[in-house]
C-alpha atoms as a PDB file:
ATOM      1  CA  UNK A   1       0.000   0.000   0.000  1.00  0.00           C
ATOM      2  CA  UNK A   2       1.752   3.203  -1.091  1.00  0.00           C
ATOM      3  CA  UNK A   3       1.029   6.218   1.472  1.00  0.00           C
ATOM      4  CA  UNK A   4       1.102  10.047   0.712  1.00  0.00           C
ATOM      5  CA  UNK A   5       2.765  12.120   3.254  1.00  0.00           C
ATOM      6  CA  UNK A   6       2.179  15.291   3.751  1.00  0.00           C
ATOM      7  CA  UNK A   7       4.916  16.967   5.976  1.00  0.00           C
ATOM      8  CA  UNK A   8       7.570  19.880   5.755  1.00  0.00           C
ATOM      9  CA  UNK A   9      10.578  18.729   7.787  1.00  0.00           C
ATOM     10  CA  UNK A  10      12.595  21.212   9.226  1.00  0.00           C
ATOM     11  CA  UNK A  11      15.496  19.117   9.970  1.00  0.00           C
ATOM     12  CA  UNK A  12      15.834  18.471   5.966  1.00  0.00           C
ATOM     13  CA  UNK A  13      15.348  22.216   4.847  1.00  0.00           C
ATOM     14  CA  UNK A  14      18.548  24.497   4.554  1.00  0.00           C
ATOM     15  CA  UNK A  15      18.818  27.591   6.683  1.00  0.00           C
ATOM     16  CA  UNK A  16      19.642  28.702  10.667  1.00  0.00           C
ATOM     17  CA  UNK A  17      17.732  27.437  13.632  1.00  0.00           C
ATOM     18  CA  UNK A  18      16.038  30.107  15.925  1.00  0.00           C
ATOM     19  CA  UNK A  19      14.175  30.497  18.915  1.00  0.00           C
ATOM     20  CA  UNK A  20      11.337  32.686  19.636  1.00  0.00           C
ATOM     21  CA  UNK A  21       7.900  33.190  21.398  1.00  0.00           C
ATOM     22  CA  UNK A  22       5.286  33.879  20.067  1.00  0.00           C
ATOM     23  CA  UNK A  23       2.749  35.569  22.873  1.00  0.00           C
ATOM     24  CA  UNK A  24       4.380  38.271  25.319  1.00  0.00           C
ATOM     25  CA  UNK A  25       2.686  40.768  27.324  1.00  0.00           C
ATOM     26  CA  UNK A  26       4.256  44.104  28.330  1.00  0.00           C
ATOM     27  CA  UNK A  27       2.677  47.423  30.830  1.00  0.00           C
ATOM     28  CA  UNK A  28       0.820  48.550  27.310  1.00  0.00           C
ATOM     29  CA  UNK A  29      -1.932  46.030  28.498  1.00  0.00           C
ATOM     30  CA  UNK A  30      -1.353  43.438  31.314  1.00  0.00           C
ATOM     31  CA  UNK A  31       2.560  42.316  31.543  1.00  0.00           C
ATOM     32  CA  UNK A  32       4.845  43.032  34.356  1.00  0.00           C
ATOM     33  CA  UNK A  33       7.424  45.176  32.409  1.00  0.00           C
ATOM     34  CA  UNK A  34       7.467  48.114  29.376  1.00  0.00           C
ATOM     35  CA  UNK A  35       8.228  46.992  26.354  1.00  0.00           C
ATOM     36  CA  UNK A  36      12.271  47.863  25.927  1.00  0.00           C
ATOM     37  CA  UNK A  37      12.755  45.698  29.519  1.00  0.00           C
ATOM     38  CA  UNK A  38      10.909  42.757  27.977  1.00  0.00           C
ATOM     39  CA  UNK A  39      12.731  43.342  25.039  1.00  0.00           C
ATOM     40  CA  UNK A  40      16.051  43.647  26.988  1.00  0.00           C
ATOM     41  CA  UNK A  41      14.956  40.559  29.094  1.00  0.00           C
ATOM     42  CA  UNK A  42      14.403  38.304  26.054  1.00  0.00           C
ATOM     43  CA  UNK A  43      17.765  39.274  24.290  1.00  0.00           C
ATOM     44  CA  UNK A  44      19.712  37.981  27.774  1.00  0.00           C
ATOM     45  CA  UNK A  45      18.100  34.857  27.706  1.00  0.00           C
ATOM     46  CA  UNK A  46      19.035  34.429  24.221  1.00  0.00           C
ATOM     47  CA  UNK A  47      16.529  34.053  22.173  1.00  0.00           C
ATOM     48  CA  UNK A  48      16.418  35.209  18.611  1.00  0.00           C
ATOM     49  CA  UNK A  49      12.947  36.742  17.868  1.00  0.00           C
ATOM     50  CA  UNK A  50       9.668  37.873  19.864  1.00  0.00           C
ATOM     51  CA  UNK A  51       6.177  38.771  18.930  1.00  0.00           C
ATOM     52  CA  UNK A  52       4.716  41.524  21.300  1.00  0.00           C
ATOM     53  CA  UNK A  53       0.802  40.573  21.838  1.00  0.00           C
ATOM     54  CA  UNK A  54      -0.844  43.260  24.120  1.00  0.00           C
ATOM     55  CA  UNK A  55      -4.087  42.893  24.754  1.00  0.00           C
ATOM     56  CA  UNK A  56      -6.322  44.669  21.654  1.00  0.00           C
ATOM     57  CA  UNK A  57      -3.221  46.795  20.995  1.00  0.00           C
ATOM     58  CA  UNK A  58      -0.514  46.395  18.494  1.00  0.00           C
ATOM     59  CA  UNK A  59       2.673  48.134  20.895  1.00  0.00           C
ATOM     60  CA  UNK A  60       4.651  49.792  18.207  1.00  0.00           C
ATOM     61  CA  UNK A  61       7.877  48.326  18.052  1.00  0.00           C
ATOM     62  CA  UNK A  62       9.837  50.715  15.424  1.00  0.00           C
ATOM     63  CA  UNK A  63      11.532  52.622  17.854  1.00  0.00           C
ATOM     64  CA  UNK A  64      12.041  48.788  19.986  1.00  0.00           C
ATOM     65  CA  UNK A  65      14.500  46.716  17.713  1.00  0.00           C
ATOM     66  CA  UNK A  66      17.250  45.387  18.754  1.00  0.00           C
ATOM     67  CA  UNK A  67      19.926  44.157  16.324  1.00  0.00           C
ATOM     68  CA  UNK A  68      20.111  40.597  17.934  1.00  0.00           C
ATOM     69  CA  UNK A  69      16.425  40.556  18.433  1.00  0.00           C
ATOM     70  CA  UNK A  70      14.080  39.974  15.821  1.00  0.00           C
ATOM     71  CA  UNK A  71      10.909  41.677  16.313  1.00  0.00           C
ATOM     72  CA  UNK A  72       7.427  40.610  14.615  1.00  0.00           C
ATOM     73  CA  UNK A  73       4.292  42.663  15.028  1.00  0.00           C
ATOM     74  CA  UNK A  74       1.603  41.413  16.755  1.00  0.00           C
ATOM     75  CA  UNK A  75      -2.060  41.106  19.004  1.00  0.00           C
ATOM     76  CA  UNK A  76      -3.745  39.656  20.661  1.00  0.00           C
ATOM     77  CA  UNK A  77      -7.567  39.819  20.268  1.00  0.00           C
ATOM     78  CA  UNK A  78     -10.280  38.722  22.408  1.00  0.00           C
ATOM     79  CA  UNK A  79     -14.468  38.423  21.401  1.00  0.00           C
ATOM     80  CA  UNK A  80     -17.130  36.047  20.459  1.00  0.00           C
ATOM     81  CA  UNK A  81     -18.332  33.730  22.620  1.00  0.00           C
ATOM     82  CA  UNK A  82     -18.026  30.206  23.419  1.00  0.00           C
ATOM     83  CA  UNK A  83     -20.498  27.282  24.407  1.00  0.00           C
ATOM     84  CA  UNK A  84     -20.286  27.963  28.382  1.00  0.00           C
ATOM     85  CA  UNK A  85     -19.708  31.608  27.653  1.00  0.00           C
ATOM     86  CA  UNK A  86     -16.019  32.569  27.802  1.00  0.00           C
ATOM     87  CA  UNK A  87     -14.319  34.477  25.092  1.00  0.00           C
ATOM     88  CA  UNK A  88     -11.908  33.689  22.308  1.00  0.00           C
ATOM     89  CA  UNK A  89      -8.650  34.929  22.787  1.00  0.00           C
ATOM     90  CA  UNK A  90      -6.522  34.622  19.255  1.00  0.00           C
ATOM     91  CA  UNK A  91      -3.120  35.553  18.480  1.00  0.00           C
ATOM     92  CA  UNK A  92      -2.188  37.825  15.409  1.00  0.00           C
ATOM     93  CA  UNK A  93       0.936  37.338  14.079  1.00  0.00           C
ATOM     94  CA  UNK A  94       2.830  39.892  11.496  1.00  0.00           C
ATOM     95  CA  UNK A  95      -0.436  42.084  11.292  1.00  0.00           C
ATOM     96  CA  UNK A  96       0.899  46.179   9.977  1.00  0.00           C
ATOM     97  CA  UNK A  97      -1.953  47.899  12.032  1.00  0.00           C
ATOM     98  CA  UNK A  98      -3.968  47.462  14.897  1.00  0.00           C
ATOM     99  CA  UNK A  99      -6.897  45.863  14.984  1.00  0.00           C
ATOM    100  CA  UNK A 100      -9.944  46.840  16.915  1.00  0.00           C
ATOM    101  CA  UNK A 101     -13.678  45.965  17.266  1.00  0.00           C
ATOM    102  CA  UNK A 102     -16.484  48.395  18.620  1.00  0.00           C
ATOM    103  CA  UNK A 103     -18.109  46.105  20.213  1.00  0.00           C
ATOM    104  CA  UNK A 104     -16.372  42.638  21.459  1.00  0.00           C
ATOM    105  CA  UNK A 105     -19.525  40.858  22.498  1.00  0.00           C
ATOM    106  CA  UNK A 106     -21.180  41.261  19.164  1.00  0.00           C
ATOM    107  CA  UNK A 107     -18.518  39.531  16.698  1.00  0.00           C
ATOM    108  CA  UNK A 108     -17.397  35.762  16.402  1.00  0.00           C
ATOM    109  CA  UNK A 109     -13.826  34.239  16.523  1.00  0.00           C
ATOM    110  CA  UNK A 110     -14.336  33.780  12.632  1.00  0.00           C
ATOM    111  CA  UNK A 111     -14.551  37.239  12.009  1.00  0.00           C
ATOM    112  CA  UNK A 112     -11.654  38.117  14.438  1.00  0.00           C
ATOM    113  CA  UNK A 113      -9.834  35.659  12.017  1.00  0.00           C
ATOM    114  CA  UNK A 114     -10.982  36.716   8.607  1.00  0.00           C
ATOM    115  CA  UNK A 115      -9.710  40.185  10.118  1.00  0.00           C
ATOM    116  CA  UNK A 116      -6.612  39.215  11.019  1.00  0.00           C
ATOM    117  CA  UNK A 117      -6.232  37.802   7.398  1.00  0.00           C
ATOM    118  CA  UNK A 118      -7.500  40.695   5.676  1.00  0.00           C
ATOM    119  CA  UNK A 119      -4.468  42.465   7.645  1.00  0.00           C
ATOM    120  CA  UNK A 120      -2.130  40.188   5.839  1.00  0.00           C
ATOM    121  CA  UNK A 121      -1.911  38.598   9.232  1.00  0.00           C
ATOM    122  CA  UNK A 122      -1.797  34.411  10.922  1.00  0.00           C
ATOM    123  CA  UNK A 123      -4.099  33.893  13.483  1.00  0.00           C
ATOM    124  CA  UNK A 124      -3.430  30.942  16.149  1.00  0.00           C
ATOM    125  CA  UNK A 125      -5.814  30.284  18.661  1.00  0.00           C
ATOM    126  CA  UNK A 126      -4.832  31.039  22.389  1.00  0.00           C
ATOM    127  CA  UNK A 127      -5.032  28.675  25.517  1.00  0.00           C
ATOM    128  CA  UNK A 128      -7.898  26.425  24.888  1.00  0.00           C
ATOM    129  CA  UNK A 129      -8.271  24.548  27.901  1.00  0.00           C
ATOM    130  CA  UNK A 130      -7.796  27.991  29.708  1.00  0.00           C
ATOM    131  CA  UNK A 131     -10.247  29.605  27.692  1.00  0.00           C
ATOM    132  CA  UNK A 132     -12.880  26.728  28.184  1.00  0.00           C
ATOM    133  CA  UNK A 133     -12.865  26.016  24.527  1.00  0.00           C
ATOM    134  CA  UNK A 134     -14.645  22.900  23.467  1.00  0.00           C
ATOM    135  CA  UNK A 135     -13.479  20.865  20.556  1.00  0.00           C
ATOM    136  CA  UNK A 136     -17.267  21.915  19.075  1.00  0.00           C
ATOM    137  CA  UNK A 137     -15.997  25.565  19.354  1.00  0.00           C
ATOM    138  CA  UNK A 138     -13.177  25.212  17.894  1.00  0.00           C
ATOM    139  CA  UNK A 139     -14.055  22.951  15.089  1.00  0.00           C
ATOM    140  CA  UNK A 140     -16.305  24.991  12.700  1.00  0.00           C
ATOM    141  CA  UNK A 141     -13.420  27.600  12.858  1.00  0.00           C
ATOM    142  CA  UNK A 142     -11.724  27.773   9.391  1.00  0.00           C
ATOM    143  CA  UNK A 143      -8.256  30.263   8.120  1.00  0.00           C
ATOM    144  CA  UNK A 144      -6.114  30.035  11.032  1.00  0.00           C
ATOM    145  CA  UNK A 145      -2.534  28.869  11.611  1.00  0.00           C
ATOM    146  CA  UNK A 146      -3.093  26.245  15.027  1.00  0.00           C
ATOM    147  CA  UNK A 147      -3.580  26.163  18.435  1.00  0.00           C
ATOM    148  CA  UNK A 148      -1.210  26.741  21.424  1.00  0.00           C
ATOM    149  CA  UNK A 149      -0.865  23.366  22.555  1.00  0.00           C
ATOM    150  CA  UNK A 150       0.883  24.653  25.915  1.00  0.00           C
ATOM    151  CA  UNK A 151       1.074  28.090  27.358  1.00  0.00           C
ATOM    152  CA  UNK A 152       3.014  28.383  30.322  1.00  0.00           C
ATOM    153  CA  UNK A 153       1.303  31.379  31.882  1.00  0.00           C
ATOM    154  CA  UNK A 154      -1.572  29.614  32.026  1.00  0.00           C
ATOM    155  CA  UNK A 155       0.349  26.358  33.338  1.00  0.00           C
ATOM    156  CA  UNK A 156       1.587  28.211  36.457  1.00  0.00           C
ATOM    157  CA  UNK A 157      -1.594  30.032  36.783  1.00  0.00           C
ATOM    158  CA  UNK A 158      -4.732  27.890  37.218  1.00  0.00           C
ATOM    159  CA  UNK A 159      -2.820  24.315  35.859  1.00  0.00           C
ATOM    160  CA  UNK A 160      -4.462  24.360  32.854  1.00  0.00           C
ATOM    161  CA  UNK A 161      -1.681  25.101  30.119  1.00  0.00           C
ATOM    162  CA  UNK A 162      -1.707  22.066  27.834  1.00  0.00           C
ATOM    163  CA  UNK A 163      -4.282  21.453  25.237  1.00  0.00           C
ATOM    164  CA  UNK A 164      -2.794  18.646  23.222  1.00  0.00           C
ATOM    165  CA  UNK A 165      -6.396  17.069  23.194  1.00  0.00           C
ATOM    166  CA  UNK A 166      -7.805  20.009  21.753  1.00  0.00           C
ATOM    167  CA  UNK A 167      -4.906  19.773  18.963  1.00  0.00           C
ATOM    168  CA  UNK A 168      -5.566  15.819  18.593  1.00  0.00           C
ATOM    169  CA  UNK A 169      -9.203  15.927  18.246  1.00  0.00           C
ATOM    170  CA  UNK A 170      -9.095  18.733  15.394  1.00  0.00           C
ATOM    171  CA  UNK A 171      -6.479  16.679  13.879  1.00  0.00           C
ATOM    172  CA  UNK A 172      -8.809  13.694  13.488  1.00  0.00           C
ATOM    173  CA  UNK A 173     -11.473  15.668  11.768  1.00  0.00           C
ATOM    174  CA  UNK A 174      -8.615  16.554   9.155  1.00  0.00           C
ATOM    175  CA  UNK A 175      -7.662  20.099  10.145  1.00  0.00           C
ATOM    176  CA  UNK A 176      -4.392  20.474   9.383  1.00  0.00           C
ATOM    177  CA  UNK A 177      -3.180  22.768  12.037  1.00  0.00           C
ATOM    178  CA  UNK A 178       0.327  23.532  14.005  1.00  0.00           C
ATOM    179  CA  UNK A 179       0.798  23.382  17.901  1.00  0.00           C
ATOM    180  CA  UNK A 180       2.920  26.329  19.083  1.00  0.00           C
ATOM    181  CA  UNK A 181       4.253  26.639  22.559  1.00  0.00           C
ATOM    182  CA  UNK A 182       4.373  29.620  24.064  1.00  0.00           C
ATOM    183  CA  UNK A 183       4.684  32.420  27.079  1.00  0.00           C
ATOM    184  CA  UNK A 184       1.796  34.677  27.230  1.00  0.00           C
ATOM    185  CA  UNK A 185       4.737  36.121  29.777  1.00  0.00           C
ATOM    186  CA  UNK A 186       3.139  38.710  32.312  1.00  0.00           C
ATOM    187  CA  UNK A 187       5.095  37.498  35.383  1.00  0.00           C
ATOM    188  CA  UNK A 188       9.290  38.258  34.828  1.00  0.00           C
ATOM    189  CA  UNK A 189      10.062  37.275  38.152  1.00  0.00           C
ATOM    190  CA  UNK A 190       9.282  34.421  40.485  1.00  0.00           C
ATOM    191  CA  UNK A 191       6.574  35.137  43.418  1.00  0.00           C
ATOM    192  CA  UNK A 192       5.329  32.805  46.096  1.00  0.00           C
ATOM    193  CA  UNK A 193       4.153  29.663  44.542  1.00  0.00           C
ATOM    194  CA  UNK A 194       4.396  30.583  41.302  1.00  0.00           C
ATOM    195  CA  UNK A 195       7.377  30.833  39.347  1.00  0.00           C
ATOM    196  CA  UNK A 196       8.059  33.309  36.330  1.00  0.00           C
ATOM    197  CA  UNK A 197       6.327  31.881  33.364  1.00  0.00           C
ATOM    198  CA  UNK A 198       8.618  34.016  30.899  1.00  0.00           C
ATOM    199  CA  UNK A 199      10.889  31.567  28.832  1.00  0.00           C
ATOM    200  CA  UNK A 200       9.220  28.466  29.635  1.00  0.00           C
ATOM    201  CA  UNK A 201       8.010  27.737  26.393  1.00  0.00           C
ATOM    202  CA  UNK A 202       8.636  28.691  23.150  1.00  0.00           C
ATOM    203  CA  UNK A 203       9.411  27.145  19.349  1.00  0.00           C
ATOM    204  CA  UNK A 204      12.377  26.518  16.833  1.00  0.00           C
ATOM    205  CA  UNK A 205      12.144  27.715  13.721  1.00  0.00           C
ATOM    206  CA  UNK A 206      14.496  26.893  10.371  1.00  0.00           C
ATOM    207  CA  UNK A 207      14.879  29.411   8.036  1.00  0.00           C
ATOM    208  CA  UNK A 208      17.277  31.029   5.793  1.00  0.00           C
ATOM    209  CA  UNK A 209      17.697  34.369   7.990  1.00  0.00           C
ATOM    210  CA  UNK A 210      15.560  35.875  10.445  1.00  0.00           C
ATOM    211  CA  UNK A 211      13.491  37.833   8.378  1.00  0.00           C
ATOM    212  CA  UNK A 212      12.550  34.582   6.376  1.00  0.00           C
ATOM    213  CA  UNK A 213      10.981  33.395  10.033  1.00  0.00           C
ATOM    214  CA  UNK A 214       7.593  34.318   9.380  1.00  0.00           C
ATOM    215  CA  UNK A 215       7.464  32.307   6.169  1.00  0.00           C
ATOM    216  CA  UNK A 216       9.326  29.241   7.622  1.00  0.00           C
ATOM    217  CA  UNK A 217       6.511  29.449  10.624  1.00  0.00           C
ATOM    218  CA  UNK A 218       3.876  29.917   8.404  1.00  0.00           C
ATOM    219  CA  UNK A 219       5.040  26.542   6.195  1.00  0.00           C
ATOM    220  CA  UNK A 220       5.451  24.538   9.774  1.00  0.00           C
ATOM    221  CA  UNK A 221       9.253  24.457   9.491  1.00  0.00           C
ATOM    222  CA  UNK A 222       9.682  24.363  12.978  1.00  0.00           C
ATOM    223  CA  UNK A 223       9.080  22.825  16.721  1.00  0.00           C
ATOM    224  CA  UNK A 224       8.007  23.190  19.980  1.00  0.00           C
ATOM    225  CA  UNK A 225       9.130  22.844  23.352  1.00  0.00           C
ATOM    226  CA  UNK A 226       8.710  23.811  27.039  1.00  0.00           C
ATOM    227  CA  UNK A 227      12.442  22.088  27.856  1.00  0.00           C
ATOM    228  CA  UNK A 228      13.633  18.844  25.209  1.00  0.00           C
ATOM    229  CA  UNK A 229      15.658  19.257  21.954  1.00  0.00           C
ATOM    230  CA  UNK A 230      14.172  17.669  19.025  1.00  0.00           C
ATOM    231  CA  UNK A 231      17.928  16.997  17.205  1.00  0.00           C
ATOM    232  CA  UNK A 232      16.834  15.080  13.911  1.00  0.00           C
ATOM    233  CA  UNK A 233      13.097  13.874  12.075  1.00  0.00           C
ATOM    234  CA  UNK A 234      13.782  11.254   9.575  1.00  0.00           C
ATOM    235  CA  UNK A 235      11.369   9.490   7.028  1.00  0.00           C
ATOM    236  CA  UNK A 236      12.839   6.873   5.491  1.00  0.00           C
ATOM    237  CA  UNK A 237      10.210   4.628   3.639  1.00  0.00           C
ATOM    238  CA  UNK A 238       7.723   3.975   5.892  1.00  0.00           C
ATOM    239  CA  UNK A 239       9.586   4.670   9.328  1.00  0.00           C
ATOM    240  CA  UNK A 240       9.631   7.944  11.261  1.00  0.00           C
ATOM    241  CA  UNK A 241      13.076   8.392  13.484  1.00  0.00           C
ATOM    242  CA  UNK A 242      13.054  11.002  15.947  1.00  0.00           C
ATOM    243  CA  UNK A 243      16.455  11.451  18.053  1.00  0.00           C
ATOM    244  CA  UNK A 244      16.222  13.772  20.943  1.00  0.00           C
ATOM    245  CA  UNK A 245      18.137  15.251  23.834  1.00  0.00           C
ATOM    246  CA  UNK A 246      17.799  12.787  26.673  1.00  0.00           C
ATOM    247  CA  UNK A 247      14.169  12.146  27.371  1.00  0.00           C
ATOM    248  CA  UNK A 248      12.228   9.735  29.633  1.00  0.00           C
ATOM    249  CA  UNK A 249       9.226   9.032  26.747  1.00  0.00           C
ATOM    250  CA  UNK A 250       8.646   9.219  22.873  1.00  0.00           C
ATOM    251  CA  UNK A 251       5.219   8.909  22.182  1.00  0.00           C
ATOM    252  CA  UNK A 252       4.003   8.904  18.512  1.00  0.00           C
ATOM    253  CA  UNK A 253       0.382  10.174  18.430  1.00  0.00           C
ATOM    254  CA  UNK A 254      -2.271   9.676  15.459  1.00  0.00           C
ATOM    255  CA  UNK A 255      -5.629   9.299  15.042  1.00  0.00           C
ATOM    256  CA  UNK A 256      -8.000   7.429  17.427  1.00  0.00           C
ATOM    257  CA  UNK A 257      -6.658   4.053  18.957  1.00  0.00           C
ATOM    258  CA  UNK A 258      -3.764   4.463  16.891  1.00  0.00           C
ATOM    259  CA  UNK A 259       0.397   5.031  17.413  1.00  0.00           C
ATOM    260  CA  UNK A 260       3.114   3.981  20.013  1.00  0.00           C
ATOM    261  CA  UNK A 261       4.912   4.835  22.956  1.00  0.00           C
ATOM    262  CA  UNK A 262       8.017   4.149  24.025  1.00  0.00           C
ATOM    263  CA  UNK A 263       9.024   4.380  27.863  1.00  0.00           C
ATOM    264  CA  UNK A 264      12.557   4.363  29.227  1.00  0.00           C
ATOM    265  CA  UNK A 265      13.546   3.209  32.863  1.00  0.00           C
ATOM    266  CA  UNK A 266      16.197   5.876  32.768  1.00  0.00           C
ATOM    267  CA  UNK A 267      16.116   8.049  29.642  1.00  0.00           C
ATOM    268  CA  UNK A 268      15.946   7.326  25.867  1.00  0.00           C
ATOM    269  CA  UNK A 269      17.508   9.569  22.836  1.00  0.00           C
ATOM    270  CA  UNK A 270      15.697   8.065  19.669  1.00  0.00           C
ATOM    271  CA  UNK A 271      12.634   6.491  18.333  1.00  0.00           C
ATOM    272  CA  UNK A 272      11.512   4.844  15.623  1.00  0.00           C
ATOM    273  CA  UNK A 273       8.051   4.207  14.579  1.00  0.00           C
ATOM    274  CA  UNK A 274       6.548   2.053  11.625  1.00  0.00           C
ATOM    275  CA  UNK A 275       3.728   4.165   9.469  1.00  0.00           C
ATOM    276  CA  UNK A 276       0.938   1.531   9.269  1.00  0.00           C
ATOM    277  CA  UNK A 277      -0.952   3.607   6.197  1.00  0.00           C
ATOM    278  CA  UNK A 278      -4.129   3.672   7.856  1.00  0.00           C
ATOM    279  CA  UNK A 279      -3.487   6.854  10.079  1.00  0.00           C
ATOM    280  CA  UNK A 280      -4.812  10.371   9.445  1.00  0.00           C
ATOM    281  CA  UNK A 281      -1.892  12.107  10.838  1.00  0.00           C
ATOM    282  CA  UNK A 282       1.077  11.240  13.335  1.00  0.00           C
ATOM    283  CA  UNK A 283       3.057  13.570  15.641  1.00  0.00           C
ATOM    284  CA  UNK A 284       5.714  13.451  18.026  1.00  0.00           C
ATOM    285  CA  UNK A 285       5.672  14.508  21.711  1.00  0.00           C
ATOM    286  CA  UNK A 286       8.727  13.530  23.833  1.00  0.00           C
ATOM    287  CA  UNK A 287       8.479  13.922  27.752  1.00  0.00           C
ATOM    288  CA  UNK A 288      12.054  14.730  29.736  1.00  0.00           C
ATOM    289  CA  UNK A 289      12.635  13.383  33.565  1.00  0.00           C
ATOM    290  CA  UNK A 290      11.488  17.183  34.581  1.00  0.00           C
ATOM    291  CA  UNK A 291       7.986  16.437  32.836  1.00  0.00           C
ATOM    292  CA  UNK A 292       8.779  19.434  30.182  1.00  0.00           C
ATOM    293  CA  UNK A 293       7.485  18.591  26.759  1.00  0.00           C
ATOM    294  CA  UNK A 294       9.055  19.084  22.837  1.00  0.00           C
ATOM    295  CA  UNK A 295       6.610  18.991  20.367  1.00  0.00           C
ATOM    296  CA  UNK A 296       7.174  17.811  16.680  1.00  0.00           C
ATOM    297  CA  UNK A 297       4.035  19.503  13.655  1.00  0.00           C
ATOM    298  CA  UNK A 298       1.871  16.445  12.294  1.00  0.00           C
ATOM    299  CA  UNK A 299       3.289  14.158   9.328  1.00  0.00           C
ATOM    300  CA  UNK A 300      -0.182  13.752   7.204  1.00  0.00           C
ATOM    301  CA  UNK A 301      -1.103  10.806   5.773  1.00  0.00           C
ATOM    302  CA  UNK A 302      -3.436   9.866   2.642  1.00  0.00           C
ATOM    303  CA  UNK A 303      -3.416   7.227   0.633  1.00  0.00           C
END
């Protein structure tokens, strides 16, 4: 049985790794610092780009850049309502003005997201489980980029900052979506109980140069991760490797009662799985002794 894959690989595509985050807050809506100390922050811990997302308010970052800090405009956007009531919040990436609604209660997530791509803009949808987003929410939704699959602001504030299930269950009904980890920093210091959630999650992106990341992101040419290091994705026939930094799980996820895991009494570095042909999609999700989580895009499958 021949199988179609559908998958761009970052490992086997020429150009630079980076790291960035996606979802940052700074004192121009809720976030613990002004923008140029986030900024500042960010460049000391290294990473390589950063997408400011006030809240309704795109924080002009002209006068902001850095020259070892790569800065993408952003949003973030909350309205519409869900089944039990809560809002949307959604994520606009690379958008060249701000984007604002009169009323927030009156308009839907879709048309925050045709918006977003009228702007020239990706939308990704923000903190599911934190939101209270059902999959039935969620599903009818159509023109945006993915779903956070972990947030750590929300992990260190109410627990609920993983919504791989979300991500699975759209991937079953054949949405072809990306999982992003993220920030959604407010706190840049640790208080009682509850540790900074800035740099805690974030993705790696291949591209030529930096200004290229937006295209590479957009194409799924990268991973994410709240602590592993995904080192190499190989397809060779019909096997998937995956070799990692040293991890106490691999897990290889697809559709419903479908995939493997692999377990290690101590830790593990590689995996291999065998592609049956019968899945809608598989993905990789490896777990480190710390519990921290990397995060491979789905391979998908048709025959």
């Amino acid at each position: 049985m021949s199988v179609k894959i559908k998958f761009n690989n970052p490992f086997s595509t020429k150009g630079n790794w980076y790291k960035g985050n996606l979802h940052t807050h700074t004192t121009n809506s809720d976030g613990g610092l002004s923008p140029e100390d986030v900024i500042s922050s960010y460049c000391r811990k290294g990473y390589d780009f950063l997408v400011i997302t006030d809240h309704n308010k795109l924080t002009d970052d002209e006068n902001l850049r850095k020259e070892n800090l790569y800065l993408i405009p952003g949003e973030e956007i909350d309205g519409g309502k869900s089944a039990v009531g809560t809002s949307f919040h959604i994520v606009a990436l690379n958008i060249k003005k701000e984007i604002l609604f009169a009323n927030k209660e009156e308009i839907t997530a879709q048309e925050i997201i045709d918006r977003i791509k009228e702007e020239k803009g990706e939308a990704i949808i923000a903190h599911p489980y934190w939101s209270g987003l059902t999959f039935a929410d969620i599903l009818p939704l159509k023109g945006y980029l993915g779903i956070e699959v972990f947030n750590s602001d929300c992990l260190y504030g109410i627990g609920k900052g993983e919504s791989s299930v979300h991500w699975d269950n759209l991937l079953t009904e054949n949405k072809e979506i990306f999982g992003f980890a993220v920030d959604d920093t407010h706190h840049y210091s640790d208080q009682e109980y509850r540790p900074m959630d800035m740099g805690k999650g974030w993705i790696m992106v291949k591209a030529l140069n930096k200004k290229a990341i937006m295209d590479s992101i957009k194409k799924g040419l990268f991973y994410s991760s709240s602590g592993p290091i995904i080192k190499n994705l190989s397809l060779k026939e019909k096997t998937i490797k995956v070799e990692t930094s040293p991890v106490s799980s691999i897990t290889f996820l697809a559709s419903p009662a479908k995939g493997k895991r692999l377990t290690a009494p101590s830790t593990i570095i590689q995996g291999e799985y065998e592609i049956k042909g019968n899945e809608k999609y598989i993905r990789i999700e490896c777990v480190d002794i710390q519990g921290r989580k990397a995060w491979t895009n789905p391979l998908f499958l048709g025959a």
